[in-house]
Protein backbone atom coordinates (compact mmCIF):
# COMPACT_ATOMS: atom_id res chain seq x y z
CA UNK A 1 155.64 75.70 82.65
CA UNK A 2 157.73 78.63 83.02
CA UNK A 3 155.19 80.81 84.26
CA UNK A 4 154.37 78.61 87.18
CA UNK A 5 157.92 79.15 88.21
CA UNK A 6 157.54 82.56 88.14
CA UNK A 7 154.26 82.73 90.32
CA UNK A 8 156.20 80.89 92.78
CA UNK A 9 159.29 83.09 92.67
CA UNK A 10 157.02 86.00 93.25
CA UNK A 11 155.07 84.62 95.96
CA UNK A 12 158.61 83.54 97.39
CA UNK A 13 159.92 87.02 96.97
CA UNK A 14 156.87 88.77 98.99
CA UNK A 15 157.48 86.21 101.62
CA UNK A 16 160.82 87.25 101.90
CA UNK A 17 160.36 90.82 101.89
CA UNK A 18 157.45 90.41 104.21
CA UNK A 19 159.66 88.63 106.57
CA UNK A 20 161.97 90.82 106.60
CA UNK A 21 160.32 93.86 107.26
CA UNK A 22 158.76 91.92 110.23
CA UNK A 23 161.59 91.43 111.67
CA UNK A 24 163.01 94.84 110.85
CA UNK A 25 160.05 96.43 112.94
CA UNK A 26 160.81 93.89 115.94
CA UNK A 27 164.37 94.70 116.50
CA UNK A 28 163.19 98.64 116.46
CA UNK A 29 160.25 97.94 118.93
CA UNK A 30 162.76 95.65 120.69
CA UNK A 31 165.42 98.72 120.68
CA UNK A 32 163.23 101.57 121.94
CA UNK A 33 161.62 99.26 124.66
CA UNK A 34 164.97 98.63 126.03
CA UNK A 35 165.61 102.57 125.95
CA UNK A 36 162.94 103.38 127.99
CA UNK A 37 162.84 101.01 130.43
CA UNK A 38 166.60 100.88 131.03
CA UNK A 39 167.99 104.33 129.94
CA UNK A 40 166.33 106.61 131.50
CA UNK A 41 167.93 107.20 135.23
CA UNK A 42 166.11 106.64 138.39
CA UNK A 43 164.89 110.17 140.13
CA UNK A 44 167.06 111.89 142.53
CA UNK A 45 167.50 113.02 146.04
CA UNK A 46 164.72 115.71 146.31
CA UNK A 47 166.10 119.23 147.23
CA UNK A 48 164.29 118.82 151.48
CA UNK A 49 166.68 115.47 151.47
CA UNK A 50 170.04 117.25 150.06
CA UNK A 51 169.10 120.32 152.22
CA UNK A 52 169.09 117.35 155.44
CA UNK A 53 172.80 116.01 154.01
CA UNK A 54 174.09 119.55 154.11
CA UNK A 55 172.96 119.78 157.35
CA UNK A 56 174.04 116.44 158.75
CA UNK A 57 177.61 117.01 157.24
CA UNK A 58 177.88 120.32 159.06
CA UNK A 59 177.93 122.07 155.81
CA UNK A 60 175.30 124.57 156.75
CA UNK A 61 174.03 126.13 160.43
CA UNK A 62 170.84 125.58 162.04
CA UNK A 63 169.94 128.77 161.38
CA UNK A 64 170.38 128.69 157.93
CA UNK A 65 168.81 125.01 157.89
CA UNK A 66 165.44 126.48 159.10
CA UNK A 67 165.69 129.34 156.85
CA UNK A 68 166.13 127.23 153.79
CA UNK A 69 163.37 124.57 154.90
CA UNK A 70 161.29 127.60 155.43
CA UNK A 71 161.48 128.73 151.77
CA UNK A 72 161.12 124.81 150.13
CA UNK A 73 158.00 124.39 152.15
CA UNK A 74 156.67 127.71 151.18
CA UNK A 75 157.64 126.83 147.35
CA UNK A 76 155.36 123.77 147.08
């Protein structure tokens, strides 16, 4: 009799270990999801759209606006 409680206490045991290593890999599959869908930041202003800003605030000439536009465009 005391070595069918046993049999259950190790089948018990593996369920619980089982269980909880389910659960382990969930909340790390759950973690890195939420990582890469919320922590990485959203892409910039591109360096032609920064270039109009500085232009629009007065920051740079016309001249130098063209001249700078000149070289991006040649850069792609």
């Amino acid at each position: 009799m005391l070595g069918c409680d046993m049999a259950g206490m190790s089948g018990m045991m593996w369920f619980g270990w089982l269980g909880g290593l389910v659960i382990l890999v969930g909340l790390i599959a759950f973690g890195v999801w939420g990582v890469r869908r919320f922590g990485q930041p959203g892409a910039g202003p591109t360096a032609g759209q920064i270039l109009e800003e500085r232009f629009a605030r007065g920051e740079i000439s016309a001249e130098e606006f063209a001249e700078r536009r000149r070289i991006l465009e040649g850069a792609r």
